[in-house]
ModelCIF file with pLDDT and N, C-alpha, C, O atoms, coordinates in Angstrom:
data_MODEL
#
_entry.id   MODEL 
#
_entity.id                         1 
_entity.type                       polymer 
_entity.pdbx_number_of_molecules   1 
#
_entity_poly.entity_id                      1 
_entity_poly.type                           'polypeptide(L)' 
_entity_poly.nstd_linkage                   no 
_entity_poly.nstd_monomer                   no 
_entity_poly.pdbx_seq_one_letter_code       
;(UNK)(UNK)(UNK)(UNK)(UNK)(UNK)(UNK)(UNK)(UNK)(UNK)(UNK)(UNK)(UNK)(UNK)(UNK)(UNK)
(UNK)(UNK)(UNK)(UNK)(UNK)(UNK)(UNK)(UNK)(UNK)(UNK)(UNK)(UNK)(UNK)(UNK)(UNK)(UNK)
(UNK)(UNK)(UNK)(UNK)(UNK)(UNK)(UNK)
;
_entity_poly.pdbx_seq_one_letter_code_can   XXXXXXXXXXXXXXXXXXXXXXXXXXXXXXXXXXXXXXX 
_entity_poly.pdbx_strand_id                 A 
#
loop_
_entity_poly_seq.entity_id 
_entity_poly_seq.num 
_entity_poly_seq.mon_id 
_entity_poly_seq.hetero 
1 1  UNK n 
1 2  UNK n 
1 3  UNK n 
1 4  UNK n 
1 5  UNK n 
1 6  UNK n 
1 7  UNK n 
1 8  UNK n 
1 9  UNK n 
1 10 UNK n 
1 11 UNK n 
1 12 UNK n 
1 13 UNK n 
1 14 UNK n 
1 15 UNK n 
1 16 UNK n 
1 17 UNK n 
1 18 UNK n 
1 19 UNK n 
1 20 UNK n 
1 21 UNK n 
1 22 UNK n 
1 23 UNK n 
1 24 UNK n 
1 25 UNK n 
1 26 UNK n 
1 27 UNK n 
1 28 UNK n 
1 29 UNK n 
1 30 UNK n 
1 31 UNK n 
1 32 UNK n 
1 33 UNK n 
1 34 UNK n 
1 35 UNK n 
1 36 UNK n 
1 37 UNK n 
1 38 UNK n 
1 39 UNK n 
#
_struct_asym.id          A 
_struct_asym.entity_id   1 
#
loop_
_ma_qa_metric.id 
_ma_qa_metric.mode 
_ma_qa_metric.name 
_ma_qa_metric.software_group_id 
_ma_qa_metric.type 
1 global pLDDT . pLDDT 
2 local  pLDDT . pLDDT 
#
_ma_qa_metric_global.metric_id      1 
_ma_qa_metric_global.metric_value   95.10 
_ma_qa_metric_global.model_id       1 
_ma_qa_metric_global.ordinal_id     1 
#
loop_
_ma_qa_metric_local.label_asym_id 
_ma_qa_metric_local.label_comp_id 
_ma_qa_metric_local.label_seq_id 
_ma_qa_metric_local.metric_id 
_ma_qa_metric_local.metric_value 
_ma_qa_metric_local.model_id 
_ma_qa_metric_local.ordinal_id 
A UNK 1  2 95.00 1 1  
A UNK 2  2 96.00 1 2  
A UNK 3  2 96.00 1 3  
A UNK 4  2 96.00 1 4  
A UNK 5  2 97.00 1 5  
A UNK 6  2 97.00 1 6  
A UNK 7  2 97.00 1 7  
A UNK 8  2 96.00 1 8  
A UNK 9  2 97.00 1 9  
A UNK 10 2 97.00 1 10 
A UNK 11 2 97.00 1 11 
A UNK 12 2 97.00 1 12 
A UNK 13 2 97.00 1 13 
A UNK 14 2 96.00 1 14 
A UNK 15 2 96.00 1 15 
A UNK 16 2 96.00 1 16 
A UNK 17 2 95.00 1 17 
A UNK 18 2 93.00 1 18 
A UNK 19 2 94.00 1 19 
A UNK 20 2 92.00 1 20 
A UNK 21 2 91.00 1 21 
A UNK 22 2 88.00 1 22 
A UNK 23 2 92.00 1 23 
A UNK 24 2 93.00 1 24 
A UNK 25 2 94.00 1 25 
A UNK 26 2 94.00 1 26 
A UNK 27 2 95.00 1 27 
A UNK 28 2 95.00 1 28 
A UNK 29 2 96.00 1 29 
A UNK 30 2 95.00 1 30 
A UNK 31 2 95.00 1 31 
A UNK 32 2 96.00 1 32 
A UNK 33 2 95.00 1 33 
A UNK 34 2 96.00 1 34 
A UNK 35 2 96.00 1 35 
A UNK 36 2 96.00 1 36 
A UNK 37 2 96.00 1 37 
A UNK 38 2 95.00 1 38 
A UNK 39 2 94.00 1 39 
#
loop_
_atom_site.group_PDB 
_atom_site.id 
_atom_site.type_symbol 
_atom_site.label_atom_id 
_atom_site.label_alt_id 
_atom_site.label_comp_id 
_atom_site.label_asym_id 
_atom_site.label_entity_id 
_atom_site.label_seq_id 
_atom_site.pdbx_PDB_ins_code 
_atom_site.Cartn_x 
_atom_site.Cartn_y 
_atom_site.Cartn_z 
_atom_site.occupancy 
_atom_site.B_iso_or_equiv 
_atom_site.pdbx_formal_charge 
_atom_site.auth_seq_id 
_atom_site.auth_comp_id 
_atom_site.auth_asym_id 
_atom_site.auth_atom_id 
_atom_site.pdbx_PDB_model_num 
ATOM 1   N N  . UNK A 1 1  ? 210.961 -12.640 34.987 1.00 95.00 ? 1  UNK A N  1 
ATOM 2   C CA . UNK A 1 1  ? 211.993 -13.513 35.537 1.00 95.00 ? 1  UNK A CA 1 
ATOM 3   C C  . UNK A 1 1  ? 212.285 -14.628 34.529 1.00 95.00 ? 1  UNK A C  1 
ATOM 4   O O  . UNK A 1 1  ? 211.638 -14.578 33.483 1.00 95.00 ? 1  UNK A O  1 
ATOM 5   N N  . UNK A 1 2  ? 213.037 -15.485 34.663 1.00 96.00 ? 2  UNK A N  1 
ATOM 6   C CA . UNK A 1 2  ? 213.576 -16.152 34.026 1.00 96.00 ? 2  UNK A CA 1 
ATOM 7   C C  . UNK A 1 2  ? 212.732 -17.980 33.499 1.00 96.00 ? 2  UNK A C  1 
ATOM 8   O O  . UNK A 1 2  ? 212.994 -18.823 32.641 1.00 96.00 ? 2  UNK A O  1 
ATOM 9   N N  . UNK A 1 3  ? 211.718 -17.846 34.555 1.00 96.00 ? 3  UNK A N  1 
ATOM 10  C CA . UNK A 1 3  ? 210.841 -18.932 34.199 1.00 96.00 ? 3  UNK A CA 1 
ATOM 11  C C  . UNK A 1 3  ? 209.795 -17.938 32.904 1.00 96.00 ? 3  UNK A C  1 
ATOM 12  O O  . UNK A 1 3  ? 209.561 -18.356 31.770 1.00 96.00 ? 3  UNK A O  1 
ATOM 13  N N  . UNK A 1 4  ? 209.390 -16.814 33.375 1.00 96.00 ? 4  UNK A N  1 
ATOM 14  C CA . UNK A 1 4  ? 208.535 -15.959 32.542 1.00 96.00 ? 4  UNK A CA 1 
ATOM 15  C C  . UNK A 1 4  ? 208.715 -16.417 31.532 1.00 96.00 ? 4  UNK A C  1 
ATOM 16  O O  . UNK A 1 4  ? 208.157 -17.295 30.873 1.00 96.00 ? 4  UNK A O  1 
ATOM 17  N N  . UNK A 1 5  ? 209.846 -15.560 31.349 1.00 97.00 ? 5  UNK A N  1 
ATOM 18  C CA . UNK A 1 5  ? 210.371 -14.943 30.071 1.00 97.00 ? 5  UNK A CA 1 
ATOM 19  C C  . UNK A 1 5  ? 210.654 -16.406 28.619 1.00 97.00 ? 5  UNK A C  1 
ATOM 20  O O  . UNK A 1 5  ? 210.878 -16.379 27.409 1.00 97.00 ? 5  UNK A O  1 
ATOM 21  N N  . UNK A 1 6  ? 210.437 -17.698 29.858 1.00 97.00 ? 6  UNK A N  1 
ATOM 22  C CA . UNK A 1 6  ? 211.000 -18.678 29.455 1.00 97.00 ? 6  UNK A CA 1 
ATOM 23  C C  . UNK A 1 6  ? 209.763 -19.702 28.292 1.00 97.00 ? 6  UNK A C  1 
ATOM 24  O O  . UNK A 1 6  ? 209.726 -20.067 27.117 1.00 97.00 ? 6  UNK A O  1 
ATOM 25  N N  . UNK A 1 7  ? 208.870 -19.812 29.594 1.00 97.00 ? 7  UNK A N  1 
ATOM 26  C CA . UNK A 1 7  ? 207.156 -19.627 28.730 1.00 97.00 ? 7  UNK A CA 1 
ATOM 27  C C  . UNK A 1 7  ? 207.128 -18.843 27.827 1.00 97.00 ? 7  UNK A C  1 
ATOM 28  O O  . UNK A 1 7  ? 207.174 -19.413 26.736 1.00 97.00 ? 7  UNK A O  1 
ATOM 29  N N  . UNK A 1 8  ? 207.054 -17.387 27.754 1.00 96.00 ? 8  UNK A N  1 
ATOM 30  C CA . UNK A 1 8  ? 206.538 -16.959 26.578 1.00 96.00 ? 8  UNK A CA 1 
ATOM 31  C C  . UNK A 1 8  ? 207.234 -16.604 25.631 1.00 96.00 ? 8  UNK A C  1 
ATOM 32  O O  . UNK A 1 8  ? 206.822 -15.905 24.705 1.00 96.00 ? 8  UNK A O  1 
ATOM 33  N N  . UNK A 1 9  ? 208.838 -17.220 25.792 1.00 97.00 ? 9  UNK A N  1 
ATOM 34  C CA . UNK A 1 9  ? 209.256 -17.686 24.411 1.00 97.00 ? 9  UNK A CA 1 
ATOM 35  C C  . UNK A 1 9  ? 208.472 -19.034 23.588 1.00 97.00 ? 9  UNK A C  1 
ATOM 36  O O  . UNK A 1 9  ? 208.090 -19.041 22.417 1.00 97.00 ? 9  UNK A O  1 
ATOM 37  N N  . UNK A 1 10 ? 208.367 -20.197 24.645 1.00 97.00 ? 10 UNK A N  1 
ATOM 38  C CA . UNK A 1 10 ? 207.762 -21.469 23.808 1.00 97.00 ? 10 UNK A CA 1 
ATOM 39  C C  . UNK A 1 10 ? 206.674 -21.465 23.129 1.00 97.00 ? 10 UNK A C  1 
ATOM 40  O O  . UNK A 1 10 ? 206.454 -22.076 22.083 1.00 97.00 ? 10 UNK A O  1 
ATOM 41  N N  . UNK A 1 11 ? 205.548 -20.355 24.071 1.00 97.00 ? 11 UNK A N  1 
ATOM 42  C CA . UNK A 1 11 ? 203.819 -20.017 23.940 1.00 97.00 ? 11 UNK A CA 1 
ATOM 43  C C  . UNK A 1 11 ? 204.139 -19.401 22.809 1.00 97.00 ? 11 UNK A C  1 
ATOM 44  O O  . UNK A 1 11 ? 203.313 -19.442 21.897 1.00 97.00 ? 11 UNK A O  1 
ATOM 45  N N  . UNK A 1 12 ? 205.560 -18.604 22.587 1.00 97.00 ? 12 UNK A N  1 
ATOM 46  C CA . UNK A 1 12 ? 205.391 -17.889 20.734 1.00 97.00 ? 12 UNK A CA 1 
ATOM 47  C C  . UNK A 1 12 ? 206.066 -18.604 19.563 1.00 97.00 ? 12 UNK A C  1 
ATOM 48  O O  . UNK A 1 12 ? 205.974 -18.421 18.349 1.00 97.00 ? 12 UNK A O  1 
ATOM 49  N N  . UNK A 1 13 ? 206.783 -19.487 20.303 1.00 97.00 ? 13 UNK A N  1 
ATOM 50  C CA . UNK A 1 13 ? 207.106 -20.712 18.973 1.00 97.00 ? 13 UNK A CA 1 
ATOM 51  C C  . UNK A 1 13 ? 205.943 -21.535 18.635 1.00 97.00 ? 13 UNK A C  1 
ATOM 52  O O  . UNK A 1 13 ? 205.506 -21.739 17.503 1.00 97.00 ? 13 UNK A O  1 
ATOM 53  N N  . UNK A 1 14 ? 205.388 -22.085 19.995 1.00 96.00 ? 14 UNK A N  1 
ATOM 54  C CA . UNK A 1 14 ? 204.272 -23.290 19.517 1.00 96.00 ? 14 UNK A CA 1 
ATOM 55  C C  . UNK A 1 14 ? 202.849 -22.164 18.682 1.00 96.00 ? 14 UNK A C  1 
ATOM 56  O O  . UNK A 1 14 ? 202.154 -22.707 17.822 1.00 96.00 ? 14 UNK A O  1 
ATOM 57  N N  . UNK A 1 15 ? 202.611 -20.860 19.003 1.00 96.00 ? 15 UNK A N  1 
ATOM 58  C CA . UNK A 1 15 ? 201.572 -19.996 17.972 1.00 96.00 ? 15 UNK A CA 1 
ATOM 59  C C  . UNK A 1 15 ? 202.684 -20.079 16.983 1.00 96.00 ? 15 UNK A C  1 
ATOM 60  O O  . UNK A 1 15 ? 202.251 -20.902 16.177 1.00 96.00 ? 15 UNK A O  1 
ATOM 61  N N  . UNK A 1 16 ? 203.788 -19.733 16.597 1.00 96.00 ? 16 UNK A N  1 
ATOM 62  C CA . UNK A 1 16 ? 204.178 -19.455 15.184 1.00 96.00 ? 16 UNK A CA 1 
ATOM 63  C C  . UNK A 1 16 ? 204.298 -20.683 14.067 1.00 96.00 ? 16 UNK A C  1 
ATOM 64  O O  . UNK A 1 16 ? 204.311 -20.708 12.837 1.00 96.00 ? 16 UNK A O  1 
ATOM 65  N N  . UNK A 1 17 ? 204.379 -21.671 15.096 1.00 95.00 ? 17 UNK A N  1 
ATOM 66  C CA . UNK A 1 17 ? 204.518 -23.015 14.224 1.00 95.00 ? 17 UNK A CA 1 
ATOM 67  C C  . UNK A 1 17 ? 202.913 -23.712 14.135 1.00 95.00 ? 17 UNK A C  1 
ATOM 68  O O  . UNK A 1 17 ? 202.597 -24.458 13.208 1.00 95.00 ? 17 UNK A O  1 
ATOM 69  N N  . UNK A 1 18 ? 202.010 -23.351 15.210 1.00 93.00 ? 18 UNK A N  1 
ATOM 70  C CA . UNK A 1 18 ? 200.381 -23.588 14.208 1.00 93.00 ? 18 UNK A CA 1 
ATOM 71  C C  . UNK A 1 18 ? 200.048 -22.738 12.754 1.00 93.00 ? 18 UNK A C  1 
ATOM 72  O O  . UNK A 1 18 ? 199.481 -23.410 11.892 1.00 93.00 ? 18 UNK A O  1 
ATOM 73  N N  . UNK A 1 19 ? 200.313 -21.524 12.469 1.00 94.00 ? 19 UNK A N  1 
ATOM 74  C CA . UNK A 1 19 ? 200.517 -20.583 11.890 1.00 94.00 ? 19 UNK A CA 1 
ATOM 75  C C  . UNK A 1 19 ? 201.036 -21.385 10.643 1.00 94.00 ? 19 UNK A C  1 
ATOM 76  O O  . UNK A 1 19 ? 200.498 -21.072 9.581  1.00 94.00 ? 19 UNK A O  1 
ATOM 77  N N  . UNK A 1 20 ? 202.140 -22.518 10.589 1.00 92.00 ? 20 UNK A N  1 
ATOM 78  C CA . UNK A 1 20 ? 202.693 -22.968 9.499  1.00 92.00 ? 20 UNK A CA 1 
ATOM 79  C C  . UNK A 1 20 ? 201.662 -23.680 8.799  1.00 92.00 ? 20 UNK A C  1 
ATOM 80  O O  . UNK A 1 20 ? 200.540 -23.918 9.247  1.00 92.00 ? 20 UNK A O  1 
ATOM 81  N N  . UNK A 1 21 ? 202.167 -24.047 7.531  1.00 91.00 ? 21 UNK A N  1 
ATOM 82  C CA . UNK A 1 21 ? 201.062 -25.117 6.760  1.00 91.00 ? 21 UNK A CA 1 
ATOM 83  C C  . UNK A 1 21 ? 200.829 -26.559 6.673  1.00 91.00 ? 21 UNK A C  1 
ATOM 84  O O  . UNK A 1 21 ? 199.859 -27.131 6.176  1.00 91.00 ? 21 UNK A O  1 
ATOM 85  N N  . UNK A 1 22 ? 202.120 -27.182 7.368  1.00 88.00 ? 22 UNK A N  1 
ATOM 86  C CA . UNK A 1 22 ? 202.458 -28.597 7.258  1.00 88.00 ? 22 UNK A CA 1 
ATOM 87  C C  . UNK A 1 22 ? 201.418 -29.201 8.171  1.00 88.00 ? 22 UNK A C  1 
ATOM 88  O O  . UNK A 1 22 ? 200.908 -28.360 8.912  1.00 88.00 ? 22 UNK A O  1 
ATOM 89  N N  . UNK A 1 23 ? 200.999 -30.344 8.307  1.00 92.00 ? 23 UNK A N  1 
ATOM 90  C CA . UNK A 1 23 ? 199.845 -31.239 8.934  1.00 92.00 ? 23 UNK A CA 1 
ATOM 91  C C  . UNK A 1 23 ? 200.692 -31.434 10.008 1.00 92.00 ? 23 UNK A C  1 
ATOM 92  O O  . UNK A 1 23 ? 200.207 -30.778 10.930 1.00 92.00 ? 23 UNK A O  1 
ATOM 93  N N  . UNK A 1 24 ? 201.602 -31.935 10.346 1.00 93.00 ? 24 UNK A N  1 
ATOM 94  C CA . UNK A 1 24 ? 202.055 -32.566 11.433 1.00 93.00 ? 24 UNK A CA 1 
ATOM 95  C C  . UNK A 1 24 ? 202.611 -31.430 12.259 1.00 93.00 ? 24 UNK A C  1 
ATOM 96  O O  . UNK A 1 24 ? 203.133 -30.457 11.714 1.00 93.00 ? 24 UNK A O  1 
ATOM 97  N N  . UNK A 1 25 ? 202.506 -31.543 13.542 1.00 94.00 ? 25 UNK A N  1 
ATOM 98  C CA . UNK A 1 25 ? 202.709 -30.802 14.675 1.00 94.00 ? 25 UNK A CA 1 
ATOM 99  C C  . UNK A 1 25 ? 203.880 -30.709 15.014 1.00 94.00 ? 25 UNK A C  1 
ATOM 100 O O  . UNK A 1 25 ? 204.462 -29.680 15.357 1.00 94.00 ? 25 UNK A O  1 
ATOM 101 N N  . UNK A 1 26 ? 204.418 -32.072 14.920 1.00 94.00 ? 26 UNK A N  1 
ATOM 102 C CA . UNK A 1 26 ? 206.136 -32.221 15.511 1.00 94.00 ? 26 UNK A CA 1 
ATOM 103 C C  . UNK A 1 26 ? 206.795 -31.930 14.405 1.00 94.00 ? 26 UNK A C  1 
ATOM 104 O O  . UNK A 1 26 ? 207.911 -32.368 14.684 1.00 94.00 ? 26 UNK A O  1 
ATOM 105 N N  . UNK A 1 27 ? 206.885 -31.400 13.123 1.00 95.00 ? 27 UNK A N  1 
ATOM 106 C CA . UNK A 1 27 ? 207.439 -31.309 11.324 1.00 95.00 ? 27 UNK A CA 1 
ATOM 107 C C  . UNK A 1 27 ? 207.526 -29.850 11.792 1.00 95.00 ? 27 UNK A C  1 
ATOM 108 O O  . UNK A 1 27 ? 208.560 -29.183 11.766 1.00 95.00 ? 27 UNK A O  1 
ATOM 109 N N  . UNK A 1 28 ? 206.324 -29.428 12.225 1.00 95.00 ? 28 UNK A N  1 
ATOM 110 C CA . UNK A 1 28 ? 206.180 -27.450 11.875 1.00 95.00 ? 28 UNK A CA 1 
ATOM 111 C C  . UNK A 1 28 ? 206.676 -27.099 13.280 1.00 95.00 ? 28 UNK A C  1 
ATOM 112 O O  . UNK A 1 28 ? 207.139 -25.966 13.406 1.00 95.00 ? 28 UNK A O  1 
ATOM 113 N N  . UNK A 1 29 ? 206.649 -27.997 14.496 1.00 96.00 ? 29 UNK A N  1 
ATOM 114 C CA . UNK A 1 29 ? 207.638 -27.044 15.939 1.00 96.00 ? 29 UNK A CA 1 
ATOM 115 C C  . UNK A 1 29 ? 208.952 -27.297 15.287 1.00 96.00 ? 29 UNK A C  1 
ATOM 116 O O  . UNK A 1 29 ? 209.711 -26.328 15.325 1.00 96.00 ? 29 UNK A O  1 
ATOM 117 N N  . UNK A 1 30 ? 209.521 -28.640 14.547 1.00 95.00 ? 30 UNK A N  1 
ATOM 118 C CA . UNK A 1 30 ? 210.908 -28.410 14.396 1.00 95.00 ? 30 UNK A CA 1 
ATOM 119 C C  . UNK A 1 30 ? 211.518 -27.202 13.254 1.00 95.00 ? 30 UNK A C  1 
ATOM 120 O O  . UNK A 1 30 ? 212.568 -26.560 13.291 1.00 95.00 ? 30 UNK A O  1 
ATOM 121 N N  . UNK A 1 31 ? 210.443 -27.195 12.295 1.00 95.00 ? 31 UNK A N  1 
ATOM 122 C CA . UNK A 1 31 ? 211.057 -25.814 11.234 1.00 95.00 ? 31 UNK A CA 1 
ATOM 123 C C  . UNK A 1 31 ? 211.172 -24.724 12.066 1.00 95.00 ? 31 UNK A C  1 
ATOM 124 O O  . UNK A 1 31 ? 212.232 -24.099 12.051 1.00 95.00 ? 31 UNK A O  1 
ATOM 125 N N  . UNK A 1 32 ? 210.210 -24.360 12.840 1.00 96.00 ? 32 UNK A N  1 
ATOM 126 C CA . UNK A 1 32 ? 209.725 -23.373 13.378 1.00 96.00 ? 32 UNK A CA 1 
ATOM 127 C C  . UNK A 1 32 ? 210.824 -22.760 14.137 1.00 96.00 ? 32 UNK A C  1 
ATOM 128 O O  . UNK A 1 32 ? 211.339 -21.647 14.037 1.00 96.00 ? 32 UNK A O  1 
ATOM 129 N N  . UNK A 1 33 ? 211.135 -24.057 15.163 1.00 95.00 ? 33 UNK A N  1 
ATOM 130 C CA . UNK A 1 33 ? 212.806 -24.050 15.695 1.00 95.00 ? 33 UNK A CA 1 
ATOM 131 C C  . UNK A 1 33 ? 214.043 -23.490 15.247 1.00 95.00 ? 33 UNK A C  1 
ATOM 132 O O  . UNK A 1 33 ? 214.745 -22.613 15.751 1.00 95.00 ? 33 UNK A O  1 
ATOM 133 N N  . UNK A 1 34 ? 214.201 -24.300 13.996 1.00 96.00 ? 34 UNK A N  1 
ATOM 134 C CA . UNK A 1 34 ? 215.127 -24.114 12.967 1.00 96.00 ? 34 UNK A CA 1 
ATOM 135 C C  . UNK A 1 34 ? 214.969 -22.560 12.611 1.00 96.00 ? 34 UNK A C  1 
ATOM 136 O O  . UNK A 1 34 ? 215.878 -21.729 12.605 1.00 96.00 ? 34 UNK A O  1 
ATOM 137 N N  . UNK A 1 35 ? 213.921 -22.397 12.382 1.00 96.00 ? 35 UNK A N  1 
ATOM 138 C CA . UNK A 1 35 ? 213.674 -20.775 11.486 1.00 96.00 ? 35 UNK A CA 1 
ATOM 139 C C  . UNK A 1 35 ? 214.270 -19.971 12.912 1.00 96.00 ? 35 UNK A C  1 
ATOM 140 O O  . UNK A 1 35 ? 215.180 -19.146 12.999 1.00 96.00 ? 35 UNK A O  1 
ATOM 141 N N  . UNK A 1 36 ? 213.622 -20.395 13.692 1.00 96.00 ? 36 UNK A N  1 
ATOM 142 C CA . UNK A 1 36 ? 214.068 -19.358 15.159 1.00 96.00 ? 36 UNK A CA 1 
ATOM 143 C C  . UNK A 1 36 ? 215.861 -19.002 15.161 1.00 96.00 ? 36 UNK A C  1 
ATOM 144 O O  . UNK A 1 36 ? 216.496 -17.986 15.442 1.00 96.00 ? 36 UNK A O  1 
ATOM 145 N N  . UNK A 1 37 ? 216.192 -20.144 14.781 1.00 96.00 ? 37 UNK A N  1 
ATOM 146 C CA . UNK A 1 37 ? 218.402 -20.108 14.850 1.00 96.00 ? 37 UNK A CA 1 
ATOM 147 C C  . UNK A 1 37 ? 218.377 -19.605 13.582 1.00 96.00 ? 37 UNK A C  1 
ATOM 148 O O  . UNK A 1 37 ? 219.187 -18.678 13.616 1.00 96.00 ? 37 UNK A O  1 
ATOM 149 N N  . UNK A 1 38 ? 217.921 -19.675 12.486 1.00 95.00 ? 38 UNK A N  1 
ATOM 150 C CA . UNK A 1 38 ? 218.019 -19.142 11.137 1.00 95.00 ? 38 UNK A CA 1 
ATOM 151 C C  . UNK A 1 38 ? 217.587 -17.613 11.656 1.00 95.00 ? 38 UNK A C  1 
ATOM 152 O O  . UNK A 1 38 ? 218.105 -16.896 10.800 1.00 95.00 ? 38 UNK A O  1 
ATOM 153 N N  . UNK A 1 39 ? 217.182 -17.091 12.225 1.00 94.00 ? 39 UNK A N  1 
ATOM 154 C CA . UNK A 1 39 ? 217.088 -15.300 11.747 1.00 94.00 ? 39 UNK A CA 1 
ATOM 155 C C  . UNK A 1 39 ? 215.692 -15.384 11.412 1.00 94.00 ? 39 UNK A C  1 
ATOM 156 O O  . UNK A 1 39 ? 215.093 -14.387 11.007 1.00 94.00 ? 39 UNK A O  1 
#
């Protein structure tokens, strides 16, 4: 459903953006973001 589906989009941005290398948390969710509209 639509809450689901809604979580485990964020639960796979916030793993893909720990995954990054930058120190700061709020620097690597916003690339991470960005990369997500980038392709």
């Amino acid at each position: 459903n639509e809450r689901q589906s809604t979580r485990r989009a964020i639960m796979w941005i916030i793993e893909a953006s720990r995954r990054r290398a930058d120190r700061d948390i709020s620097r690597r969710l916003a690339v991470e973001m960005l990369a997500v509209l980038e392709g």
